[in-house]
N, C-alpha and C. Protein backbone atom coordinates (compact mmCIF):
# COMPACT_ATOMS: atom_id res chain seq x y z
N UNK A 1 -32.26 -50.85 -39.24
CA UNK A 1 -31.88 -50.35 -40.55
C UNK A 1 -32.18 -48.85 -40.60
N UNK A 2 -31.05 -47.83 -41.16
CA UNK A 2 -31.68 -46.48 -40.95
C UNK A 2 -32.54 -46.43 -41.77
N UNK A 3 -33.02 -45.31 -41.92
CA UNK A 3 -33.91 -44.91 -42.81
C UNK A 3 -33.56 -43.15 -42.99
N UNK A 4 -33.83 -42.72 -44.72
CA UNK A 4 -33.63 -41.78 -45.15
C UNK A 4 -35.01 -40.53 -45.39
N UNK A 5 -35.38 -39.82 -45.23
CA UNK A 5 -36.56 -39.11 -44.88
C UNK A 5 -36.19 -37.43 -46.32
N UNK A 6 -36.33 -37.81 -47.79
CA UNK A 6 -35.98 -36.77 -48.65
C UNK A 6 -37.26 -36.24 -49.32
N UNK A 7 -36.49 -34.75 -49.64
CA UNK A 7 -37.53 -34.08 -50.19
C UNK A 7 -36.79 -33.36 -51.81
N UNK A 8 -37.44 -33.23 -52.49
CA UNK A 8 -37.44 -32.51 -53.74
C UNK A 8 -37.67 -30.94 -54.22
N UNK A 9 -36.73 -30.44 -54.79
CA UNK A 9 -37.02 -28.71 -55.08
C UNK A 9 -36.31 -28.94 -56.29
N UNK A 10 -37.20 -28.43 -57.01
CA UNK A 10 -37.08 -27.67 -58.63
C UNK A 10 -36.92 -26.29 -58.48
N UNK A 11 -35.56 -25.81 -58.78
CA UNK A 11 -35.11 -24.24 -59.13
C UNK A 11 -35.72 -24.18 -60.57
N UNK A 12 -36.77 -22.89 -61.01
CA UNK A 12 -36.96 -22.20 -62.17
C UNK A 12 -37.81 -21.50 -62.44
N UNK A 13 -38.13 -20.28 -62.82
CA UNK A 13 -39.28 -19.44 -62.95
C UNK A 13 -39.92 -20.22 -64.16
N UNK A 14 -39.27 -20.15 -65.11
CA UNK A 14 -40.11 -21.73 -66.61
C UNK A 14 -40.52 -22.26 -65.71
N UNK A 15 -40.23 -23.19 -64.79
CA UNK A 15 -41.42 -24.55 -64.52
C UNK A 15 -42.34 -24.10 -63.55
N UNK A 16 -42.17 -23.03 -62.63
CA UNK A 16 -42.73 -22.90 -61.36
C UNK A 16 -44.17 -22.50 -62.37
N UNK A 17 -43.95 -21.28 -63.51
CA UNK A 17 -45.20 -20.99 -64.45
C UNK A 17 -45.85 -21.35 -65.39
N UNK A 18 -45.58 -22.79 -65.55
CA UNK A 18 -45.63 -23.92 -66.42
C UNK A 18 -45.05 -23.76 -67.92
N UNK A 19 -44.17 -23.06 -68.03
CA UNK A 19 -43.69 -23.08 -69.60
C UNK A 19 -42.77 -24.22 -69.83
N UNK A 20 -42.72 -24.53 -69.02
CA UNK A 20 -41.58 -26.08 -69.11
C UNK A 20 -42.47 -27.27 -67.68
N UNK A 21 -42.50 -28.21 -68.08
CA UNK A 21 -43.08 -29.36 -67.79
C UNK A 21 -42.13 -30.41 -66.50
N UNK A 22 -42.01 -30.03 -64.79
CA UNK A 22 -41.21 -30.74 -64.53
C UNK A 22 -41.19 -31.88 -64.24
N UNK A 23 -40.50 -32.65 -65.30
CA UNK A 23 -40.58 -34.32 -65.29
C UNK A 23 -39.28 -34.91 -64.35
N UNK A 24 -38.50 -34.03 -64.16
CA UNK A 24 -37.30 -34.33 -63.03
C UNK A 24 -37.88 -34.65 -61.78
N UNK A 25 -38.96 -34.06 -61.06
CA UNK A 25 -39.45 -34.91 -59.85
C UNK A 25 -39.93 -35.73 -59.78
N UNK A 26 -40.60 -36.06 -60.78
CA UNK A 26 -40.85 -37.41 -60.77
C UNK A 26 -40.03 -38.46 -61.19
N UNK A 27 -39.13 -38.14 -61.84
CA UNK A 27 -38.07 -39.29 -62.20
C UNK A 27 -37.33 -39.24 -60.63
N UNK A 28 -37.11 -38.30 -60.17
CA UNK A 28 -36.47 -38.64 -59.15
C UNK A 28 -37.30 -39.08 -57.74
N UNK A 29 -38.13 -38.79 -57.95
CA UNK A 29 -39.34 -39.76 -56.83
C UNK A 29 -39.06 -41.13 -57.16
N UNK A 30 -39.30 -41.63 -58.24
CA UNK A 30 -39.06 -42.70 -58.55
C UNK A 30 -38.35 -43.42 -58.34
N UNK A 31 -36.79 -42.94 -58.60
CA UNK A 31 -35.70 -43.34 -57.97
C UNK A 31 -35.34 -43.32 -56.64
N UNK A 32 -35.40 -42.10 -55.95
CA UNK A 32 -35.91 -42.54 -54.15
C UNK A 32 -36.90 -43.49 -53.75
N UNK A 33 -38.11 -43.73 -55.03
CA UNK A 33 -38.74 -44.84 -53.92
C UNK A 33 -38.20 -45.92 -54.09
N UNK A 34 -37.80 -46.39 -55.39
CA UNK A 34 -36.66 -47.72 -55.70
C UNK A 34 -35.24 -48.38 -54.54
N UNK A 35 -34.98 -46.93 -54.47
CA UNK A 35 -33.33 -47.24 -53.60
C UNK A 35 -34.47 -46.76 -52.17
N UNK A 36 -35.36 -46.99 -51.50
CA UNK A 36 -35.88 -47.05 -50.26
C UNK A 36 -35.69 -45.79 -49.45
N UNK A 37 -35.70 -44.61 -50.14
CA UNK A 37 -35.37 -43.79 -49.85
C UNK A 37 -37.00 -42.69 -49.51
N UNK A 38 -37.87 -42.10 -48.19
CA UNK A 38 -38.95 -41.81 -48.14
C UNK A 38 -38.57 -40.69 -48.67
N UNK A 39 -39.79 -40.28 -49.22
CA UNK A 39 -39.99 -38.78 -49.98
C UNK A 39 -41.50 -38.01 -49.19
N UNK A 40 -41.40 -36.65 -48.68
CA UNK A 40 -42.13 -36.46 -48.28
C UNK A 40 -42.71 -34.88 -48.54
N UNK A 41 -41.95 -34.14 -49.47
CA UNK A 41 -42.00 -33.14 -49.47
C UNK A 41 -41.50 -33.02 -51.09
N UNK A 42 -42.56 -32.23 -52.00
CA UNK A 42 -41.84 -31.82 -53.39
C UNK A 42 -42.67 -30.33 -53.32
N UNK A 43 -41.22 -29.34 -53.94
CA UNK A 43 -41.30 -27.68 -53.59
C UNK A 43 -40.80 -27.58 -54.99
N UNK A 44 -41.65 -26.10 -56.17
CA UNK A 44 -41.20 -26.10 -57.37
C UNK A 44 -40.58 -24.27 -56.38
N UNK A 45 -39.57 -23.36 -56.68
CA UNK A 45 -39.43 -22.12 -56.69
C UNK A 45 -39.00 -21.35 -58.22
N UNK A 46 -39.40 -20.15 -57.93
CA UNK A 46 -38.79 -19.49 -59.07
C UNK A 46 -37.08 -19.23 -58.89
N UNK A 47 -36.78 -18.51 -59.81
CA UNK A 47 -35.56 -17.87 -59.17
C UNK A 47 -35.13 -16.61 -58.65
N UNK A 48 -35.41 -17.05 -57.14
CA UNK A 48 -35.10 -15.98 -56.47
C UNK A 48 -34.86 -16.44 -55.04
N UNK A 49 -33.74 -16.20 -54.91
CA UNK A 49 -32.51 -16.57 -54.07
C UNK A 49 -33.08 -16.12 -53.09
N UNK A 50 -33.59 -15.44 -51.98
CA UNK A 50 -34.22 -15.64 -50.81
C UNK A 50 -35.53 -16.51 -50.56
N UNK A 51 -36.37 -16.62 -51.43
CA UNK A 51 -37.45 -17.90 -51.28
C UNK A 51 -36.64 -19.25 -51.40
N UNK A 52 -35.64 -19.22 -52.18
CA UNK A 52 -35.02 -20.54 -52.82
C UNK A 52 -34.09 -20.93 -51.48
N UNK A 53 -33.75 -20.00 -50.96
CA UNK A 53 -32.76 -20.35 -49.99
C UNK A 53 -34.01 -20.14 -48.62
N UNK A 54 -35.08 -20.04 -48.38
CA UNK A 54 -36.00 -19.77 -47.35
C UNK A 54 -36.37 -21.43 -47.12
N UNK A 55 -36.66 -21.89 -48.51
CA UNK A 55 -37.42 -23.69 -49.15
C UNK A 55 -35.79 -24.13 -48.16
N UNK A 56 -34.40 -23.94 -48.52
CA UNK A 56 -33.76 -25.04 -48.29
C UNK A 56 -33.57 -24.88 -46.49
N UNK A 57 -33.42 -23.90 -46.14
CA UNK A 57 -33.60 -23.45 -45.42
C UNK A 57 -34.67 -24.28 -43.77
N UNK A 58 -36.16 -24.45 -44.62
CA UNK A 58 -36.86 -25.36 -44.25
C UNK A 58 -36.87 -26.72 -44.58
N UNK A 59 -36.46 -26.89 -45.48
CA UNK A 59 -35.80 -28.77 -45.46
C UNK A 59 -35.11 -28.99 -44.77
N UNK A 60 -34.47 -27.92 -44.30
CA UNK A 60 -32.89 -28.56 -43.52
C UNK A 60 -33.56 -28.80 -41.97
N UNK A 61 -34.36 -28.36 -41.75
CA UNK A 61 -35.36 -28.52 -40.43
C UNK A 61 -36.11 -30.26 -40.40
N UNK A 62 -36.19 -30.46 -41.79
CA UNK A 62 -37.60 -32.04 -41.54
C UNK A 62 -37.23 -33.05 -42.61
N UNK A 63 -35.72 -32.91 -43.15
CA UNK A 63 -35.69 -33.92 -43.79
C UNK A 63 -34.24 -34.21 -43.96
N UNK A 64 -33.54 -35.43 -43.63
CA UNK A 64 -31.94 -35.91 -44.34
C UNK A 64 -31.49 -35.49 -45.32
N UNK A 65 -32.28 -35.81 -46.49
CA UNK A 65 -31.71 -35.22 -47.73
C UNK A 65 -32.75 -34.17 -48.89
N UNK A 66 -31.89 -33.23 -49.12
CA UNK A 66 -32.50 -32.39 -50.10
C UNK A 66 -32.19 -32.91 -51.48
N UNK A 67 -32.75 -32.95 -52.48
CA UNK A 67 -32.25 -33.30 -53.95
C UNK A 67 -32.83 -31.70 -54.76
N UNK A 68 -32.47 -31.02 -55.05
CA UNK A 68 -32.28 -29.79 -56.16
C UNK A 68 -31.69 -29.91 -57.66
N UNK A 69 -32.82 -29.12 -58.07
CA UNK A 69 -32.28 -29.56 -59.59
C UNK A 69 -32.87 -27.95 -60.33
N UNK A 70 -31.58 -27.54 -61.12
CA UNK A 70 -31.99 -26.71 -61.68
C UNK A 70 -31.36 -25.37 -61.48
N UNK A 71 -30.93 -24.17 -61.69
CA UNK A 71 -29.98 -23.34 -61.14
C UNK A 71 -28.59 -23.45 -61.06
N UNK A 72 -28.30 -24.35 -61.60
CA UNK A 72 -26.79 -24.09 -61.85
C UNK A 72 -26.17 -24.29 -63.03
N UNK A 73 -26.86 -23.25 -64.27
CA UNK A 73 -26.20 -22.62 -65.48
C UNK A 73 -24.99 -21.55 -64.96
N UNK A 74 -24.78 -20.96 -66.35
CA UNK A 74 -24.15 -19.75 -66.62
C UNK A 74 -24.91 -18.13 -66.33
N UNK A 75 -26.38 -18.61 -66.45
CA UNK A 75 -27.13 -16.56 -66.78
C UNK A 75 -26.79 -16.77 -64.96
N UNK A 76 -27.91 -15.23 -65.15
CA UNK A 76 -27.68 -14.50 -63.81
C UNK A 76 -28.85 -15.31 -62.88
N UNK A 77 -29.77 -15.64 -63.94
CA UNK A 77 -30.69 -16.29 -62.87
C UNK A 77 -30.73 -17.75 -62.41
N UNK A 78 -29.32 -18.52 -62.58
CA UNK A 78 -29.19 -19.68 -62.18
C UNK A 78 -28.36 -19.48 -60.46
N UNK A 79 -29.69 -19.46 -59.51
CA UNK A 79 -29.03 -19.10 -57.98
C UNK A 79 -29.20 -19.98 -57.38
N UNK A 80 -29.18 -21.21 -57.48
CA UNK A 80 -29.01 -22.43 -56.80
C UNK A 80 -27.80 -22.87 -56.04
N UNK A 81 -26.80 -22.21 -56.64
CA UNK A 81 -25.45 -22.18 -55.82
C UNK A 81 -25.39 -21.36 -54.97
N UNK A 82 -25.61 -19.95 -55.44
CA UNK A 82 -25.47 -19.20 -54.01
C UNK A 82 -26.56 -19.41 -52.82
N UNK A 83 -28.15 -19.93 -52.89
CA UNK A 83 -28.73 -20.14 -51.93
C UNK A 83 -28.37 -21.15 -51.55
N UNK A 84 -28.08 -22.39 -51.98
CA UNK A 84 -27.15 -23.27 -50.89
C UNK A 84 -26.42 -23.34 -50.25
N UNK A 85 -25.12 -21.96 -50.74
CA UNK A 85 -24.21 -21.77 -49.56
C UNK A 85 -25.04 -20.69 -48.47
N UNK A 86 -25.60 -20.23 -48.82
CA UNK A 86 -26.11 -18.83 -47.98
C UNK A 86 -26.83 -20.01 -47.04
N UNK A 87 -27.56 -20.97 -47.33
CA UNK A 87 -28.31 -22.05 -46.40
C UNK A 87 -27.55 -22.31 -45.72
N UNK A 88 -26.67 -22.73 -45.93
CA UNK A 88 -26.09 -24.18 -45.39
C UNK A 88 -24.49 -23.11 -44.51
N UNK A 89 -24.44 -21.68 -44.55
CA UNK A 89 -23.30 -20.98 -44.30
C UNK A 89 -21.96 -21.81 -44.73
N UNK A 90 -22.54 -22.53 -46.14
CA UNK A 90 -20.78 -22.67 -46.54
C UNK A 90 -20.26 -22.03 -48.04
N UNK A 91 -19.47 -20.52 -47.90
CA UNK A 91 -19.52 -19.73 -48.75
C UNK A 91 -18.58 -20.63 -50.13
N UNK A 92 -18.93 -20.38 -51.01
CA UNK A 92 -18.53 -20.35 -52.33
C UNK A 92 -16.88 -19.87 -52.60
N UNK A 93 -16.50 -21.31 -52.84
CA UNK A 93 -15.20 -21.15 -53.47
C UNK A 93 -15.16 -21.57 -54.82
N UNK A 94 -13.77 -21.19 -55.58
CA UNK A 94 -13.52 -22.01 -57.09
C UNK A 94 -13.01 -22.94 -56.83
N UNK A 95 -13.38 -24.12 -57.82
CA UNK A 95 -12.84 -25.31 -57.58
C UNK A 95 -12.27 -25.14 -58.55
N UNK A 96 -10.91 -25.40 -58.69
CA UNK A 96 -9.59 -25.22 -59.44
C UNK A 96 -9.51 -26.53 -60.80
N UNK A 97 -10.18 -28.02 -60.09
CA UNK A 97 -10.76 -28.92 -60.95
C UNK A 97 -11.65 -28.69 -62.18
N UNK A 98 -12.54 -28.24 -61.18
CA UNK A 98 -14.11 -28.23 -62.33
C UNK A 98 -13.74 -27.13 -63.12
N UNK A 99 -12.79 -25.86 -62.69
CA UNK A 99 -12.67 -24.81 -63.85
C UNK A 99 -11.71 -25.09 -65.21
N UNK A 100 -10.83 -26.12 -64.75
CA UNK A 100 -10.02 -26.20 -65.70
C UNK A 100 -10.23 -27.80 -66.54
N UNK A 101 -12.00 -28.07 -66.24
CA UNK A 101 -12.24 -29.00 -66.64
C UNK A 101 -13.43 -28.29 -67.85
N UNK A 102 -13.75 -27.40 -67.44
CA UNK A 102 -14.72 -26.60 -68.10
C UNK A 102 -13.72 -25.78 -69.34
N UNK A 103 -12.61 -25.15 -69.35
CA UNK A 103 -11.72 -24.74 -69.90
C UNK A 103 -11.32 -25.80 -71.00
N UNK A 104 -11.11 -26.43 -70.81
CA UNK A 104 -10.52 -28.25 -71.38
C UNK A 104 -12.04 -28.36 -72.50
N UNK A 105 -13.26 -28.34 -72.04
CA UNK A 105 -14.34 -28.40 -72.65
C UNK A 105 -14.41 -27.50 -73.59
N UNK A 106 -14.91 -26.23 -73.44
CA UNK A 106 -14.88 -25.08 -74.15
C UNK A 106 -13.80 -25.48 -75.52
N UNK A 107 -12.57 -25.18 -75.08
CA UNK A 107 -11.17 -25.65 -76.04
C UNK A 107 -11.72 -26.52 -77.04
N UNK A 108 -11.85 -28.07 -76.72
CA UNK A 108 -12.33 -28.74 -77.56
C UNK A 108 -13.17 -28.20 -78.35
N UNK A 109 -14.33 -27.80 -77.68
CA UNK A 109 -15.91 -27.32 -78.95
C UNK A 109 -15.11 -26.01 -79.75
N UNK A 110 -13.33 -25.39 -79.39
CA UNK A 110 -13.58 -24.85 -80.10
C UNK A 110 -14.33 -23.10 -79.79
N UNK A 111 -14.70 -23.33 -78.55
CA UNK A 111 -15.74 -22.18 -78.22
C UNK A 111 -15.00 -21.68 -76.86
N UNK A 112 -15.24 -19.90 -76.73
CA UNK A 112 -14.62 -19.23 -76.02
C UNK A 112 -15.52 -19.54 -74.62
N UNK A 113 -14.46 -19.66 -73.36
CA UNK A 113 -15.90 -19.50 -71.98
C UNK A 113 -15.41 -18.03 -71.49
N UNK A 114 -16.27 -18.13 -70.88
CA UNK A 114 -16.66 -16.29 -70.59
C UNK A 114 -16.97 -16.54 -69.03
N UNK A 115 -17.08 -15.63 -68.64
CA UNK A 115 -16.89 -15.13 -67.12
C UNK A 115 -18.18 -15.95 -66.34
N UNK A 116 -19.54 -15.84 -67.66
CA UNK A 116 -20.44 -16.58 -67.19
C UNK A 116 -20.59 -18.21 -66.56
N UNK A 117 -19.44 -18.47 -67.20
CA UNK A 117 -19.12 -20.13 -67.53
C UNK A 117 -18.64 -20.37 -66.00
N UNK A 118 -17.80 -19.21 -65.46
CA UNK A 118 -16.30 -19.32 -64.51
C UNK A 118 -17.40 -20.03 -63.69
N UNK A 119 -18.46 -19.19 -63.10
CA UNK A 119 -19.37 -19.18 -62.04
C UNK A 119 -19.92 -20.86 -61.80
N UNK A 120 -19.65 -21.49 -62.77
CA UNK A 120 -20.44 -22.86 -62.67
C UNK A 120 -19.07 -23.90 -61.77
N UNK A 121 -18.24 -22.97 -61.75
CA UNK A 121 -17.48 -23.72 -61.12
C UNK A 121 -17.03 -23.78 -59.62
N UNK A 122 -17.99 -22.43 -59.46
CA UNK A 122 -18.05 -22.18 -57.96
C UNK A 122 -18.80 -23.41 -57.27
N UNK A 123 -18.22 -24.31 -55.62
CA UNK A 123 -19.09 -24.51 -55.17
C UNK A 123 -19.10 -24.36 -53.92
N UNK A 124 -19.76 -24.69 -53.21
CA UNK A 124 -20.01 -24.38 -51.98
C UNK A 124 -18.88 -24.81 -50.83
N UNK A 125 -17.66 -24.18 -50.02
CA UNK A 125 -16.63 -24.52 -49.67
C UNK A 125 -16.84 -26.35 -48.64
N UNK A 126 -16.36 -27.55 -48.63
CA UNK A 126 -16.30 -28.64 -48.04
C UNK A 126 -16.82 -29.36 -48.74
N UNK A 127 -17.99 -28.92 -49.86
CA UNK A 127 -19.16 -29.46 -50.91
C UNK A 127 -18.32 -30.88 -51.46
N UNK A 128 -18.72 -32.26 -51.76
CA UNK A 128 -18.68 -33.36 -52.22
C UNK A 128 -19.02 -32.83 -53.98
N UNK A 129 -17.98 -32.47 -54.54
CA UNK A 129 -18.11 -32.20 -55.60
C UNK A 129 -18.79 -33.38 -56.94
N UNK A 130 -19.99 -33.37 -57.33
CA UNK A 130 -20.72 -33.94 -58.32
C UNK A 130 -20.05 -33.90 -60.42
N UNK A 131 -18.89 -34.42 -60.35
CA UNK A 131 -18.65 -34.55 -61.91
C UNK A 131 -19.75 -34.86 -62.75
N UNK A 132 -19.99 -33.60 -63.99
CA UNK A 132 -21.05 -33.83 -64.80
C UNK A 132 -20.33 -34.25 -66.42
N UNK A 133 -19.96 -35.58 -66.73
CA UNK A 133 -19.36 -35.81 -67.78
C UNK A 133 -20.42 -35.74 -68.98
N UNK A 134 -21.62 -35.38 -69.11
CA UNK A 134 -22.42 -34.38 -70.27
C UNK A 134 -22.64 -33.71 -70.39
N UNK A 135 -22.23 -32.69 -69.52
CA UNK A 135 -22.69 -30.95 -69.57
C UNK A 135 -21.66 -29.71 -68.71
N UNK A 136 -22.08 -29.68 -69.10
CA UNK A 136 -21.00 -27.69 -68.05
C UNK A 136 -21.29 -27.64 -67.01
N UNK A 137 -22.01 -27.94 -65.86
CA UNK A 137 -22.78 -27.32 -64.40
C UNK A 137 -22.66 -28.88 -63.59
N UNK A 138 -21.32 -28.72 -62.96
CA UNK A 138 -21.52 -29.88 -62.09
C UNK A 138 -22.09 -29.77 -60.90
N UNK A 139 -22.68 -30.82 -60.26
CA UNK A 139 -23.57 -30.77 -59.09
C UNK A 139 -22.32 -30.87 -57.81
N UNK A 140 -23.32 -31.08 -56.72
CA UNK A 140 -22.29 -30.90 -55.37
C UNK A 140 -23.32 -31.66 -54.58
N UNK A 141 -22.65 -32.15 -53.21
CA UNK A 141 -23.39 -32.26 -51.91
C UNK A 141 -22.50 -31.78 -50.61
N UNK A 142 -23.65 -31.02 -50.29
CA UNK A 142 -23.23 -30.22 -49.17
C UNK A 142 -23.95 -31.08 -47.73
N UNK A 143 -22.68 -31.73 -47.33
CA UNK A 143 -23.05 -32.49 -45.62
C UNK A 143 -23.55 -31.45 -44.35
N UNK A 144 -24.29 -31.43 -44.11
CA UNK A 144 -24.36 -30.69 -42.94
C UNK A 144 -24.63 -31.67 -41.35
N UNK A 145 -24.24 -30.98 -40.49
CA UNK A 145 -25.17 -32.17 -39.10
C UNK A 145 -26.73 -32.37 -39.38
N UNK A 146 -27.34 -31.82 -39.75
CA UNK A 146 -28.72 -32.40 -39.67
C UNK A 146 -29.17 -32.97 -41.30
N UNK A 147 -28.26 -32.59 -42.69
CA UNK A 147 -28.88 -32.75 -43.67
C UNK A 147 -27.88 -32.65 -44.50
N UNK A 148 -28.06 -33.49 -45.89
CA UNK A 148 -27.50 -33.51 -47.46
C UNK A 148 -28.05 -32.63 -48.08
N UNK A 149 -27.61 -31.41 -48.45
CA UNK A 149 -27.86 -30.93 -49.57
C UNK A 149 -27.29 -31.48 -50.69
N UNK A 150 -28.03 -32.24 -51.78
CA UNK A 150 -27.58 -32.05 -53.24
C UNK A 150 -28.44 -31.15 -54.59
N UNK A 151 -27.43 -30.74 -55.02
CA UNK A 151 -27.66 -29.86 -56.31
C UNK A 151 -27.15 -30.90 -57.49
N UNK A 152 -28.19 -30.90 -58.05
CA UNK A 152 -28.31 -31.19 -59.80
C UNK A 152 -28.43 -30.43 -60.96
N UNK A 153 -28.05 -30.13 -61.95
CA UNK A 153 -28.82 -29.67 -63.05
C UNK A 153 -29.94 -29.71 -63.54
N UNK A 154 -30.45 -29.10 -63.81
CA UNK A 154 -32.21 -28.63 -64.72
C UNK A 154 -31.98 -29.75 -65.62
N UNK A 155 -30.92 -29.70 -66.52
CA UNK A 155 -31.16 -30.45 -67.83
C UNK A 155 -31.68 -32.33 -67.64
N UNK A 156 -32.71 -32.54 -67.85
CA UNK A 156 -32.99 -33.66 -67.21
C UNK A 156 -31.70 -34.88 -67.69
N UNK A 157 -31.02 -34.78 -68.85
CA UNK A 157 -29.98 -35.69 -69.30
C UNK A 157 -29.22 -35.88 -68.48
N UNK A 158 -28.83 -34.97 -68.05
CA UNK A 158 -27.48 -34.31 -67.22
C UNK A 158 -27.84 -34.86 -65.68
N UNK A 159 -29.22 -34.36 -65.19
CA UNK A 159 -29.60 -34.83 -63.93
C UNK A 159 -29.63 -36.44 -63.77
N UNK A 160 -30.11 -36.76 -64.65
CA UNK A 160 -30.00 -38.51 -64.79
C UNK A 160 -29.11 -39.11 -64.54
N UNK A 161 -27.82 -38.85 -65.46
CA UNK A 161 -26.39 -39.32 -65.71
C UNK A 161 -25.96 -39.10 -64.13
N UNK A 162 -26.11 -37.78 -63.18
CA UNK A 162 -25.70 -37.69 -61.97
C UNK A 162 -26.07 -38.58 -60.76
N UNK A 163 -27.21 -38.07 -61.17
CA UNK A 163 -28.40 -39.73 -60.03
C UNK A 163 -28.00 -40.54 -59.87
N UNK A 164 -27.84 -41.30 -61.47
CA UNK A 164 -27.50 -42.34 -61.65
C UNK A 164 -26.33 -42.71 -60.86
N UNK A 165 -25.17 -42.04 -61.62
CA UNK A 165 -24.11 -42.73 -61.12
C UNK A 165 -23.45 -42.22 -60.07
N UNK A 166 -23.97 -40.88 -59.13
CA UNK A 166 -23.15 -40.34 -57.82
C UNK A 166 -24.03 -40.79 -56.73
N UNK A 167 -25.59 -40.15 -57.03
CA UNK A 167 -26.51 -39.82 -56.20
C UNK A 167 -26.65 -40.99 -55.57
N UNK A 168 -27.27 -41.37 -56.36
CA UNK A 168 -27.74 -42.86 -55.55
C UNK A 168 -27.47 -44.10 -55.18
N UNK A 169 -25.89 -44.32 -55.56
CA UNK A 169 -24.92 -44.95 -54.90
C UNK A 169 -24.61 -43.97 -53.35
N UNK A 170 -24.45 -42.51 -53.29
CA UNK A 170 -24.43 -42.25 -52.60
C UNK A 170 -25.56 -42.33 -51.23
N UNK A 171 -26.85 -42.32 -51.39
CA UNK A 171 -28.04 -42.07 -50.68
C UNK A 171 -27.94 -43.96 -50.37
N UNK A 172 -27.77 -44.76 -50.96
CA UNK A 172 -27.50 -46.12 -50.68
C UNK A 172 -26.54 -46.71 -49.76
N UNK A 173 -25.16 -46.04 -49.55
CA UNK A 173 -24.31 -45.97 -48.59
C UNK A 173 -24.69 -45.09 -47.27
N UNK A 174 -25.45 -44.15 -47.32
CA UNK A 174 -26.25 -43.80 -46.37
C UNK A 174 -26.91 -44.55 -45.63
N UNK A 175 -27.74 -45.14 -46.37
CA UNK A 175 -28.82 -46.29 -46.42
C UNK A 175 -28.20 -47.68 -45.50
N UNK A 176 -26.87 -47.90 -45.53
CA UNK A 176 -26.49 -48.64 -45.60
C UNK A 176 -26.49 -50.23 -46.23
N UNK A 177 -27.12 -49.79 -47.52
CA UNK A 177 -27.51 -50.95 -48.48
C UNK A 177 -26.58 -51.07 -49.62
């Protein structure tokens, strides 16, 4: 039976300095130890795209799967997308989907998106694109030969809803369970 060998990184200067409380690793420990999935490594970074991409950088060395959460808003300091492609050398394209799914959103609320918004729709070029049907910032997994990168959202709602229904059906077919 294989076995899966994952580790955990929280993107955010809030949590790395405790102004925000991260309860996402542990919900998601939880859920890796449930679906049989080993956890061996949990990394909080600020945001800053060469440590952040240094952390994935070194996961991609000692573990199958990465799980990331956090960094992929709209501001300037959500760099979770670009250090995953800069990791993983798979540069950042628009996904033509997620932008005109984000567009479609905006419309409804009614509310203008702005250039900041575009960026959430970048992902990493080959990336297993992650649909976020409660929020703006969809996740991705990036396959590599030695490792899964996945990216989640900060917002723990949002991260849940993804887990739930991509992640860990996905990490289970891995699993072969």
């Amino acid at each position: 039976m294989p076995t899966l060998n994952a580790e955990i990184v929280t993107s955010g200067t809030e949590i790395l300095l405790g102004d925000i409380v991260d309860t996402n690793a542990a919900w998601i420990a939880q859920q890796l130890r449930e679906a049989g999935v080993n956890l061996f490594y949990k990394t909080t970074v600020g945001d800053n795209e060469p440590r952040l991409r240094g952390v994935i950088e070194l996961g991609m060395t000692r573990s199958d799967v990465i799980i990331i959460t956090g960094g992929l808003g709209p501001t300037v300091d959500d760099i979770t997308r670009d250090a995953i492609a800069n990791a993983t050398g798979c540069p950042l394209e628009l996904h033509d989907g997620t932008l005109a799914t984000l567009q479609a959103r905006f419309a409804r609320f009614g509310a203008t998106m702005t250039d900041n918004n575009r960026q959430q729709a970048l992902i990493p070029h080959g990336a297993i694109l992650i649909e976020n049907p409660v929020g703006t910032a969809p996740g991705f997994i990036v396959e590599t030969e030695r490792c899964a990168v996945i990216a989640l959202p900060g917002v723990p709602r949002e991260m849940k809803q993804l887990m739930a229904d991509t992640v860990l059906p996905y990490l289970r077919a891995r699993l072969g369970s």
